[in-house]
Structure formats: C-alpha cells, structure tokens
PDB file of N, CA and C in Angstrom:
ATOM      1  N   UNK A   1     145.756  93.417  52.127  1.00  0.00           N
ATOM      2  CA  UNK A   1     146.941  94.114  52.613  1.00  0.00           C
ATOM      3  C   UNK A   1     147.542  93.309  53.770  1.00  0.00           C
ATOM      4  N   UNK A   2     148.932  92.905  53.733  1.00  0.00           N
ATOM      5  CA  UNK A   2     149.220  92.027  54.478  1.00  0.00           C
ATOM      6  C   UNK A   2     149.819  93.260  55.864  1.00  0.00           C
ATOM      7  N   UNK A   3     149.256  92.543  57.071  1.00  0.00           N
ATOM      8  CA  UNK A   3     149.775  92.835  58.737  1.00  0.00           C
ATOM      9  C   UNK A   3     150.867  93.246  58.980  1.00  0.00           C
ATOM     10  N   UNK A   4     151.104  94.364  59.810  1.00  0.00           N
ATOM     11  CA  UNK A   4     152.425  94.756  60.037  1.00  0.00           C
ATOM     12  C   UNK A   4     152.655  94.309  61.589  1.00  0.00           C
ATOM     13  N   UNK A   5     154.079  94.057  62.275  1.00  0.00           N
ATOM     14  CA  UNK A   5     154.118  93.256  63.028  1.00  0.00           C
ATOM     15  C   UNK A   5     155.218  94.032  64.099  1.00  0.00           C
ATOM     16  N   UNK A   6     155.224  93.965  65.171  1.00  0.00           N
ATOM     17  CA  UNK A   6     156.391  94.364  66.137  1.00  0.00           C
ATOM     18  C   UNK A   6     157.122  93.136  66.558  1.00  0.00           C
ATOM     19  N   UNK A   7     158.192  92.765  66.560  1.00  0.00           N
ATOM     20  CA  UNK A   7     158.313  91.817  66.953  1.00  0.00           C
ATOM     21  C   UNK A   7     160.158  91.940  67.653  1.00  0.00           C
ATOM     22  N   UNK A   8     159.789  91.869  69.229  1.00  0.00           N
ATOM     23  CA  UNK A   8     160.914  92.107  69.895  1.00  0.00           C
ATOM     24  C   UNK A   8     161.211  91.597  70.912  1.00  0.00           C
ATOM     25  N   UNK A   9     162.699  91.182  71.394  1.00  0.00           N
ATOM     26  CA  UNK A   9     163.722  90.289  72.380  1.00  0.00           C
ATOM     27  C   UNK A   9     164.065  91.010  73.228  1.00  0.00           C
ATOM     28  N   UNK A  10     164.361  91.240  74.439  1.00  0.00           N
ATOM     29  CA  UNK A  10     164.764  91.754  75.473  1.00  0.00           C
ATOM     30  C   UNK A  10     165.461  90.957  76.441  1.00  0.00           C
ATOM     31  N   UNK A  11     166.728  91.441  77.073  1.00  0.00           N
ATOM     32  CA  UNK A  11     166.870  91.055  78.224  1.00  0.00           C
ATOM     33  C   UNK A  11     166.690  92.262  79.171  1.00  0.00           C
ATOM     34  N   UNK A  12     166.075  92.314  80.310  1.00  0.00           N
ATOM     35  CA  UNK A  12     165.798  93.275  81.189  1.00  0.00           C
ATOM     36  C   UNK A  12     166.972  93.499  82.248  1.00  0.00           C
ATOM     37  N   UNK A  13     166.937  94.920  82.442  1.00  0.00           N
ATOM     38  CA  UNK A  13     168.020  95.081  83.509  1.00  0.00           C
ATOM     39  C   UNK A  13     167.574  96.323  84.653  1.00  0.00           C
ATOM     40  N   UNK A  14     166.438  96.911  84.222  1.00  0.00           N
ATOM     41  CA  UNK A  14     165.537  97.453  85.108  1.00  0.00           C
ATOM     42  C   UNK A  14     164.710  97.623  84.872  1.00  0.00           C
ATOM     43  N   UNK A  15     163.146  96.328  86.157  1.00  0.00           N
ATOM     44  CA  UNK A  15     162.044  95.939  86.057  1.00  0.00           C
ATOM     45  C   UNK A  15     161.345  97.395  86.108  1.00  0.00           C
ATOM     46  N   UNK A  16     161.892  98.344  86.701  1.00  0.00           N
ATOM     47  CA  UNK A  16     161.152  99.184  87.241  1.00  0.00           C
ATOM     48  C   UNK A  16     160.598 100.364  86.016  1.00  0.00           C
ATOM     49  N   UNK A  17     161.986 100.313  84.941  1.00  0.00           N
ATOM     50  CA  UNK A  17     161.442 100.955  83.770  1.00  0.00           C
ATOM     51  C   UNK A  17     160.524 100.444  82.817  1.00  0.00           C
ATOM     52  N   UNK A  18     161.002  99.095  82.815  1.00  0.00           N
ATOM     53  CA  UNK A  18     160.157  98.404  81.923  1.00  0.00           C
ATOM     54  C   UNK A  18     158.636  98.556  82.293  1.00  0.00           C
ATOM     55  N   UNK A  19     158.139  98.281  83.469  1.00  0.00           N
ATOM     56  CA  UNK A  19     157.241  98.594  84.206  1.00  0.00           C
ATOM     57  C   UNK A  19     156.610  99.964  83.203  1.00  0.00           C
ATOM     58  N   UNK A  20     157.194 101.389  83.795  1.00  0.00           N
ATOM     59  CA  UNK A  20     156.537 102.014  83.088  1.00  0.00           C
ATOM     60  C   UNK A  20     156.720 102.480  81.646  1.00  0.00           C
ATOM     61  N   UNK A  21     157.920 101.763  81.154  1.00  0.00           N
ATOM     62  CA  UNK A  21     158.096 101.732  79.484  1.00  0.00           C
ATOM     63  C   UNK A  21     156.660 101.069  78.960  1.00  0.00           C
ATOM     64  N   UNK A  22     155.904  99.608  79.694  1.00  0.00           N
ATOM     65  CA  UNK A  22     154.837  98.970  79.019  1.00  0.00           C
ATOM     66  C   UNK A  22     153.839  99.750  78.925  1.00  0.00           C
ATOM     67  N   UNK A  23     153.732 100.390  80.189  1.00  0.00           N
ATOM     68  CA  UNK A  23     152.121 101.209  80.706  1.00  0.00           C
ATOM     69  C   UNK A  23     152.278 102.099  79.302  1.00  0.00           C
ATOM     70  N   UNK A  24     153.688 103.157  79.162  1.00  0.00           N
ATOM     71  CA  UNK A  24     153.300 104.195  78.045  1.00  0.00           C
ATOM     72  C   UNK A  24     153.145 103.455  76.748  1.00  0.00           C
ATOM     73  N   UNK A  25     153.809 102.302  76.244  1.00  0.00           N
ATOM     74  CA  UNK A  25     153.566 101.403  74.876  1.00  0.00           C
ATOM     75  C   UNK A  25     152.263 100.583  74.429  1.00  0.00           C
ATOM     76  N   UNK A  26     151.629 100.524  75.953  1.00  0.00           N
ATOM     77  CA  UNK A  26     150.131 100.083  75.701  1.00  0.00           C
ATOM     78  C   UNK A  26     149.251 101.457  75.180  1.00  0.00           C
ATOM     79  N   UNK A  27     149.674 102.791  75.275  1.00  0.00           N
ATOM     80  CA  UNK A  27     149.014 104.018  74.583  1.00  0.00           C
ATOM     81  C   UNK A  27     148.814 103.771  73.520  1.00  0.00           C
ATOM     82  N   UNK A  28     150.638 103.856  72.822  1.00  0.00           N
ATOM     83  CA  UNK A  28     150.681 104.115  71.191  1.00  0.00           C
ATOM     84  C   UNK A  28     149.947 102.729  70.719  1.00  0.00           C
ATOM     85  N   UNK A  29     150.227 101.670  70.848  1.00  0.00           N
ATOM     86  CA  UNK A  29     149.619 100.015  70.883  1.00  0.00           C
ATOM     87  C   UNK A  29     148.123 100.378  70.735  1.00  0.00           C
ATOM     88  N   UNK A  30     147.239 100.728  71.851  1.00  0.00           N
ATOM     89  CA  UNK A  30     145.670 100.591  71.550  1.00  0.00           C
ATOM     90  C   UNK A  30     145.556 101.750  70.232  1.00  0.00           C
ATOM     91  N   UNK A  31     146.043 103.259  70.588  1.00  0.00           N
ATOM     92  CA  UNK A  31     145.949 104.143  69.899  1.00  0.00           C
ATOM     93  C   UNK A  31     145.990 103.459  68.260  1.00  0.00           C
ATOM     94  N   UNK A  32     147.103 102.725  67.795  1.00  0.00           N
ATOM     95  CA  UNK A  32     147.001 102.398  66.668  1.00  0.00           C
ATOM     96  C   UNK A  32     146.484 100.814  65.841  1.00  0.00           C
ATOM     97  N   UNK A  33     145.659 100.391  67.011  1.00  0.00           N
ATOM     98  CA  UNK A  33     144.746  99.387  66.698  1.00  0.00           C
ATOM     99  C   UNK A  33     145.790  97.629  66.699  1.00  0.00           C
ATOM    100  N   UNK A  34     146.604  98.389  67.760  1.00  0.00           N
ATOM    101  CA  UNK A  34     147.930  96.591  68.275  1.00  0.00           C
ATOM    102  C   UNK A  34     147.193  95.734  68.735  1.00  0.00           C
ATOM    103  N   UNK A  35     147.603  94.759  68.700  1.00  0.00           N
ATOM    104  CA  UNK A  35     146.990  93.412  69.440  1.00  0.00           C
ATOM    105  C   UNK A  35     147.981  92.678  69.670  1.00  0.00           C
ATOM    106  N   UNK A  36     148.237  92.535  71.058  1.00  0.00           N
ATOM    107  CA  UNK A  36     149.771  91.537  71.435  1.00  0.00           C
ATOM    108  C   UNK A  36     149.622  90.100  71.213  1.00  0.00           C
ATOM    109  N   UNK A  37     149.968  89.553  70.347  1.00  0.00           N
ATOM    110  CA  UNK A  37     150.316  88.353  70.336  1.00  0.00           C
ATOM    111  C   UNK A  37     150.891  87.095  71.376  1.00  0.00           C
ATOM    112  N   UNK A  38     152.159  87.689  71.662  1.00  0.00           N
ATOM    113  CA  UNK A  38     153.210  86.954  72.752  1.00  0.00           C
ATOM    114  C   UNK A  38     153.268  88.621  73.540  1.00  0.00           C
ATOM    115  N   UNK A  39     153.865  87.901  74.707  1.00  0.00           N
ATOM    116  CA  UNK A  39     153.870  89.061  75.598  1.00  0.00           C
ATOM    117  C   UNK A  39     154.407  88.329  76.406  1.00  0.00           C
ATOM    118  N   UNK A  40     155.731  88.383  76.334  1.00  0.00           N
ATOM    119  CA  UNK A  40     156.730  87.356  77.948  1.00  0.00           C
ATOM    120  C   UNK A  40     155.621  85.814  77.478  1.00  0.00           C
ATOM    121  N   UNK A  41     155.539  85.227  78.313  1.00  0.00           N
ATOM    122  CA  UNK A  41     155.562  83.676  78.595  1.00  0.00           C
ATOM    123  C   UNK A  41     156.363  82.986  78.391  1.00  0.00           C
ATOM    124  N   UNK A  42     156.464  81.341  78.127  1.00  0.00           N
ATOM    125  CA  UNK A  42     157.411  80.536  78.206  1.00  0.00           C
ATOM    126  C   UNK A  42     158.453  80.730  76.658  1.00  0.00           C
ATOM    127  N   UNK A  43     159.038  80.203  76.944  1.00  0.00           N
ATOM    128  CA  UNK A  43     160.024  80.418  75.376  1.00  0.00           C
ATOM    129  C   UNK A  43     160.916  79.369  75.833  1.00  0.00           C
ATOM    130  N   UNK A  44     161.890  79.005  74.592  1.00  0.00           N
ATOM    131  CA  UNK A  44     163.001  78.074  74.581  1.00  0.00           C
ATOM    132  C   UNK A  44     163.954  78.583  73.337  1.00  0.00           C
ATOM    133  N   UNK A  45     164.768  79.137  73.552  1.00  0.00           N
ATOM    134  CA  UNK A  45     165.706  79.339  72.349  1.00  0.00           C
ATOM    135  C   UNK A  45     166.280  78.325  71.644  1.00  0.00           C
ATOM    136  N   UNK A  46     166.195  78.156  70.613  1.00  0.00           N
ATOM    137  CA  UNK A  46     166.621  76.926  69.472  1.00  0.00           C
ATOM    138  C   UNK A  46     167.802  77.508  69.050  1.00  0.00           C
ATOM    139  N   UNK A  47     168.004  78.464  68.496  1.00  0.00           N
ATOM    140  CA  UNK A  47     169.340  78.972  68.230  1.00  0.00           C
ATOM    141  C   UNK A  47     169.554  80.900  68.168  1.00  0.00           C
ATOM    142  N   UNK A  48     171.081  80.871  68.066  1.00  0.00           N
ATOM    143  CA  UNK A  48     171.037  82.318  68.217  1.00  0.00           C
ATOM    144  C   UNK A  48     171.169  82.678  69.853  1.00  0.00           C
ATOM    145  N   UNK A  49     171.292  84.369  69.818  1.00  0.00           N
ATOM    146  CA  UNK A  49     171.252  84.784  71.123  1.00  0.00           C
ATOM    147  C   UNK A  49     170.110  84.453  71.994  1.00  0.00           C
ATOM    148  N   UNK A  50     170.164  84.610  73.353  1.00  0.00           N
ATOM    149  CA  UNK A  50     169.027  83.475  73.987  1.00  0.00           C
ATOM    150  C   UNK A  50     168.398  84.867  74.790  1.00  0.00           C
ATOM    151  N   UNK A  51     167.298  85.469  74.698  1.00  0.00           N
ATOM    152  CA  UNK A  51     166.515  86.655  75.160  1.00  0.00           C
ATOM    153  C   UNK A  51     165.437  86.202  76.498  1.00  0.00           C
ATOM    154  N   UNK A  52     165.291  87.067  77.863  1.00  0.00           N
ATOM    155  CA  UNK A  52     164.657  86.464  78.906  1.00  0.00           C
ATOM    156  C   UNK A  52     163.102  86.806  78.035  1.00  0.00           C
ATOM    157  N   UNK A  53     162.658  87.663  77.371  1.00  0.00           N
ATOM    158  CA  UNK A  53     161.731  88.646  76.955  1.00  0.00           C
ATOM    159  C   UNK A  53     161.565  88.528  75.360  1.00  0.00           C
ATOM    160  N   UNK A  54     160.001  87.938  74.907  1.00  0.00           N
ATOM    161  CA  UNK A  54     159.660  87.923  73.272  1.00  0.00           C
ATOM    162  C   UNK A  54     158.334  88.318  73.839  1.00  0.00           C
ATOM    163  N   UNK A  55     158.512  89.442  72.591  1.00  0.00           N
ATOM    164  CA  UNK A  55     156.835  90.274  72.218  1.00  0.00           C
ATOM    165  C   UNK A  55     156.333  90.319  71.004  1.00  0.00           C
ATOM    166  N   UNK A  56     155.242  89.791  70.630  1.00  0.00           N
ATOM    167  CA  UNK A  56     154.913  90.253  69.149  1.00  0.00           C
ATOM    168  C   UNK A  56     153.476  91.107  69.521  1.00  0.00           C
ATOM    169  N   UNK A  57     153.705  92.080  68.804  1.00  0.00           N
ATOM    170  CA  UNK A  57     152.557  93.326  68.615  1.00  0.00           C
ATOM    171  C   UNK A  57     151.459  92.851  67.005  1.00  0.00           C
ATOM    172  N   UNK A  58     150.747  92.698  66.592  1.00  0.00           N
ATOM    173  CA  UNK A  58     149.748  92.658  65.406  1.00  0.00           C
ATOM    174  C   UNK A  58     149.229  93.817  65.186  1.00  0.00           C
ATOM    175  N   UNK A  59     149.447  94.435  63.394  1.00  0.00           N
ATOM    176  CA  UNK A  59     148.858  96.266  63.226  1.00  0.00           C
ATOM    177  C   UNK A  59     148.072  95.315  62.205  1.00  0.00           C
ATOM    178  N   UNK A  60     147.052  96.102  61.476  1.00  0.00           N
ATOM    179  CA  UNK A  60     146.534  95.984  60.767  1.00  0.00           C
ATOM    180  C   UNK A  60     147.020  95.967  59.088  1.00  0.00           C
ATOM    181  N   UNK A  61     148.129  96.620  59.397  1.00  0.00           N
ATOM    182  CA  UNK A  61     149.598  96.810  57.729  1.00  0.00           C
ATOM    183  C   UNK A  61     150.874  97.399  58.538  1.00  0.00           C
ATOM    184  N   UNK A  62     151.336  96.601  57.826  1.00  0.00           N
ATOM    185  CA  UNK A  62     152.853  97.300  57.945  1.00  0.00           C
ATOM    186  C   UNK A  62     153.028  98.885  57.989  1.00  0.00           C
ATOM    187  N   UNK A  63     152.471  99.740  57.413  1.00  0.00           N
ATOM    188  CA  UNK A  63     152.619 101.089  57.320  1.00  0.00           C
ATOM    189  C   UNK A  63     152.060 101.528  58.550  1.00  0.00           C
ATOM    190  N   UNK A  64     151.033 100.764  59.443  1.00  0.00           N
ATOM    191  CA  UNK A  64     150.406 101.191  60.424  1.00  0.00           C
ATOM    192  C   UNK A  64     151.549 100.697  61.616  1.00  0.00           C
ATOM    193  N   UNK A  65     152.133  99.781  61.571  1.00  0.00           N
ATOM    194  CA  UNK A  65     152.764  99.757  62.400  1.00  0.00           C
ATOM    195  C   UNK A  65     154.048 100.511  62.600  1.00  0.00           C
ATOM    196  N   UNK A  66     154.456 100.943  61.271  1.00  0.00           N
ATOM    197  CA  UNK A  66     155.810 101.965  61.044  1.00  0.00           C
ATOM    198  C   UNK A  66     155.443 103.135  62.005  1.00  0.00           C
ATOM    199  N   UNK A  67     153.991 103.848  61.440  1.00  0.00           N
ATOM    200  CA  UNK A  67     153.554 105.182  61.950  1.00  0.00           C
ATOM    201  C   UNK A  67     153.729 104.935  63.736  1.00  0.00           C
ATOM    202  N   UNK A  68     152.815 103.464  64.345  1.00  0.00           N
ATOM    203  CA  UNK A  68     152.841 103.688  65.818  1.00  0.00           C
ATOM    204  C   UNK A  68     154.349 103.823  66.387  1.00  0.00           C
ATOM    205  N   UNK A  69     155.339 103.343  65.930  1.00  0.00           N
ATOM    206  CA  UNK A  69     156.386 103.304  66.441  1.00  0.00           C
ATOM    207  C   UNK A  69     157.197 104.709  66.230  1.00  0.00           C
ATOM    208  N   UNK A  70     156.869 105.341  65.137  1.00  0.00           N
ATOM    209  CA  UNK A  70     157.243 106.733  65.214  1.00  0.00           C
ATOM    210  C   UNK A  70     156.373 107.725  66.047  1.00  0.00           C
ATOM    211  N   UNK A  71     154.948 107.152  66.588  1.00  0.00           N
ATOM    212  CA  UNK A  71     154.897 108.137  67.030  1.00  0.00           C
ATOM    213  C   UNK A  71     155.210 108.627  68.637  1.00  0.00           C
ATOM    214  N   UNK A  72     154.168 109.891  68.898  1.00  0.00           N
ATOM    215  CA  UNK A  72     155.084 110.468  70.152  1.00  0.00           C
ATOM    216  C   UNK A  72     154.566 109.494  71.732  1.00  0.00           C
ATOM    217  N   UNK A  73     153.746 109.067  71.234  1.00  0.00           N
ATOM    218  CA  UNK A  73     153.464 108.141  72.782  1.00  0.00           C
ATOM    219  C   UNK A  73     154.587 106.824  72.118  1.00  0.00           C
ATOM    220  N   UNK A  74     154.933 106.515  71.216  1.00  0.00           N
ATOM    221  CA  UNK A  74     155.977 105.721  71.490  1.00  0.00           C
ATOM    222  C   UNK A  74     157.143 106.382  71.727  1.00  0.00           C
ATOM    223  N   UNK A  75     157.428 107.040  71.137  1.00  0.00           N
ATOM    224  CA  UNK A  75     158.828 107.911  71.792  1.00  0.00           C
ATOM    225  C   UNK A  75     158.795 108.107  73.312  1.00  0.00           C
ATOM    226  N   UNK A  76     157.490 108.857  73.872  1.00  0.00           N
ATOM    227  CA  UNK A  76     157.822 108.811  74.973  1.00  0.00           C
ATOM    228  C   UNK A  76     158.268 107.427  75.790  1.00  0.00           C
ATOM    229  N   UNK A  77     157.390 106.386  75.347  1.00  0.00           N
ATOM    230  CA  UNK A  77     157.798 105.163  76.065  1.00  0.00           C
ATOM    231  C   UNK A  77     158.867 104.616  75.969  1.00  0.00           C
ATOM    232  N   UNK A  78     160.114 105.179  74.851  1.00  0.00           N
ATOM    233  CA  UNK A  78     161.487 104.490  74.385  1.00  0.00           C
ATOM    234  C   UNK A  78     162.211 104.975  75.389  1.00  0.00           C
ATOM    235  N   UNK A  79     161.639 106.530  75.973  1.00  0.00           N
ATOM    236  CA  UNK A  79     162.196 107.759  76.974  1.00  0.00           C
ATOM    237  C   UNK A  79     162.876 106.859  78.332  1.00  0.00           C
ATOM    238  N   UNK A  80     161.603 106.417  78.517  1.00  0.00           N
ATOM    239  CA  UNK A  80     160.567 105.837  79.377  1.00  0.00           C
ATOM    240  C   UNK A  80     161.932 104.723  80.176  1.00  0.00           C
ATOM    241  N   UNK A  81     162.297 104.143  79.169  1.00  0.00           N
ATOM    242  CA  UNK A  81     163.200 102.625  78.739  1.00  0.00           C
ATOM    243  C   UNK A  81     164.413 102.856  78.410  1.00  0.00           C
ATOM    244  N   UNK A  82     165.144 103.785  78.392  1.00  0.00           N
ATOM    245  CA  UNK A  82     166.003 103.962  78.398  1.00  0.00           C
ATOM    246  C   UNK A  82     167.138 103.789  79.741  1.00  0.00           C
ATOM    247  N   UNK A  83     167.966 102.267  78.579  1.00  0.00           N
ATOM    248  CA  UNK A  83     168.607 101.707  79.654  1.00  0.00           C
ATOM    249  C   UNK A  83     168.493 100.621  80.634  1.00  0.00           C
ATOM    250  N   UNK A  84     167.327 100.529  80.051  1.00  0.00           N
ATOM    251  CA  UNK A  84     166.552  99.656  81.294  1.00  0.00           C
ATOM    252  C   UNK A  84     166.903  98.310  80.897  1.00  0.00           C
ATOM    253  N   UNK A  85     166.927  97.902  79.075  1.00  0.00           N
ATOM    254  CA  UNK A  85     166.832  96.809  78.704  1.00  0.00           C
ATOM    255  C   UNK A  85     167.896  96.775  77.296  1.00  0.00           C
ATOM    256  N   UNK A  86     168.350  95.710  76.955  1.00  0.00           N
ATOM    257  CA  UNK A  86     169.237  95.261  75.818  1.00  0.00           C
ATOM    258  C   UNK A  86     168.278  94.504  74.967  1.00  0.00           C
ATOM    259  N   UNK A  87     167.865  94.999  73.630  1.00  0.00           N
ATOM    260  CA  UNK A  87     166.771  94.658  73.149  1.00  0.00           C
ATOM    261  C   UNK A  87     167.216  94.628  71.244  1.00  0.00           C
ATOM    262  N   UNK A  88     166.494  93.153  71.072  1.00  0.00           N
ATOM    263  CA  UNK A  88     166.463  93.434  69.371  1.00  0.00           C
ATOM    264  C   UNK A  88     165.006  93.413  69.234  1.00  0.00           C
ATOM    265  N   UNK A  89     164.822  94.430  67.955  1.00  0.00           N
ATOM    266  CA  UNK A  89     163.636  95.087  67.732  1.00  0.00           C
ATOM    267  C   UNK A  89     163.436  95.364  66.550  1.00  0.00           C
ATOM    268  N   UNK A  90     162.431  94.769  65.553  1.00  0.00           N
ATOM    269  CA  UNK A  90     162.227  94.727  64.255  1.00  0.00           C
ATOM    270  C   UNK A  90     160.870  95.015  63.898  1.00  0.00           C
ATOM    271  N   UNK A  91     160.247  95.640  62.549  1.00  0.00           N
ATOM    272  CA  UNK A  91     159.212  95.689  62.214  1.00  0.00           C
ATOM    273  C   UNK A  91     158.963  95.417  61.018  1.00  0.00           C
ATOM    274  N   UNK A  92     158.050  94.124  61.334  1.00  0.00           N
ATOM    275  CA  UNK A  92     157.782  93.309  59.896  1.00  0.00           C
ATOM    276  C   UNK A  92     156.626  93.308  59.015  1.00  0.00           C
ATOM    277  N   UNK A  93     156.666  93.102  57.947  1.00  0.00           N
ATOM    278  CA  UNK A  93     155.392  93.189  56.935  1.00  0.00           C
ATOM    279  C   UNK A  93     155.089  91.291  57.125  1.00  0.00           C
ATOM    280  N   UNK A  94     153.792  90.855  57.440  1.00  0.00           N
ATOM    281  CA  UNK A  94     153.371  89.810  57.512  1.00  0.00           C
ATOM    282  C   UNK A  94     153.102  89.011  56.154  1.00  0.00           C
ATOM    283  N   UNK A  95     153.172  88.182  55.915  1.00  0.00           N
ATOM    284  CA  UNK A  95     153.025  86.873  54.867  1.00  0.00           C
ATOM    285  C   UNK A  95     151.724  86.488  54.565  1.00  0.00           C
ATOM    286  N   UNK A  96     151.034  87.458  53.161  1.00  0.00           N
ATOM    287  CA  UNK A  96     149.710  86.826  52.798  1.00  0.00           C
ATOM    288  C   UNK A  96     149.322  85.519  51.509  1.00  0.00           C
TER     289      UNK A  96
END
C-alpha cells in the first residue's frame, strides 16, 4: 500500500500562530502515526511561486493521511492558524 503524504508551502505572517498552529498539528501528526520529513530548513526555489516554509508529513497510506487532516485535533490546529499564514497544501498518495 503506497504512503500518504502532507506536503505544504507557507509564507508566514504570524510567528506567533504558527507557533501554536505546530504544537496542536504535532497531536493529530503523532495521533495518526506522521513522521515529518522536511520541516522548514534550507530550500531554493527552482521555479514557480517562491515559499519561506516546506513541510512534508509521511502516513502510512494515503487514506490515513486523508482521515488525520479531517480530523478534530487538526481542525483545531487550522483554528489555531487562521490567518497567520498564506499556504499551498496538498495530500498525496506516494509512488510504489
């Protein structure tokens, strides 16, 4: 069963939500067995819009990662983030 994936761009516009947008997204994240991949560090945009912020999350299937993002500790953390950041945000089925 191929990996389901979070995989999202941000530019930030308040540290202070993001702050506690992460704390509540590390819930739903352990809760549904995530493993962060990238998490901020260096980057270089090659093309396209140019984002300060790349995250990739690792689920165990795609369906597992659909469910964490619907659920309510992620909602609360979207709560959480609201506003804070200009963000593209996708959830992918991985390549076996």
């Amino acid at each position: 069963m191929p990996k389901g994936y979070w995989v999202a761009k941000a530019n930030i516009t308040d540290s202070e939500k993001l702050s506690r947008y992460g704390k509540q997204a590390e819930i739903a994240i352990e809760k549904y067995g995530g493993r962060f991949l990238v998490r901020g560090g260096k980057h270089e945009t090659k093309e396209g819009a140019d984002f300060s912020r790349n995250v990739v999350v690792e689920f165990d299937s795609y369906d597992i990662a659909i469910t964490a993002y619907g659920s309510e500790e992620y909602k609360k953390a979207l709560q959480l983030l609201e506003g804070g950041a200009d963000r593209m945000y996708a959830i992918v089925e991985g390549y076996e």
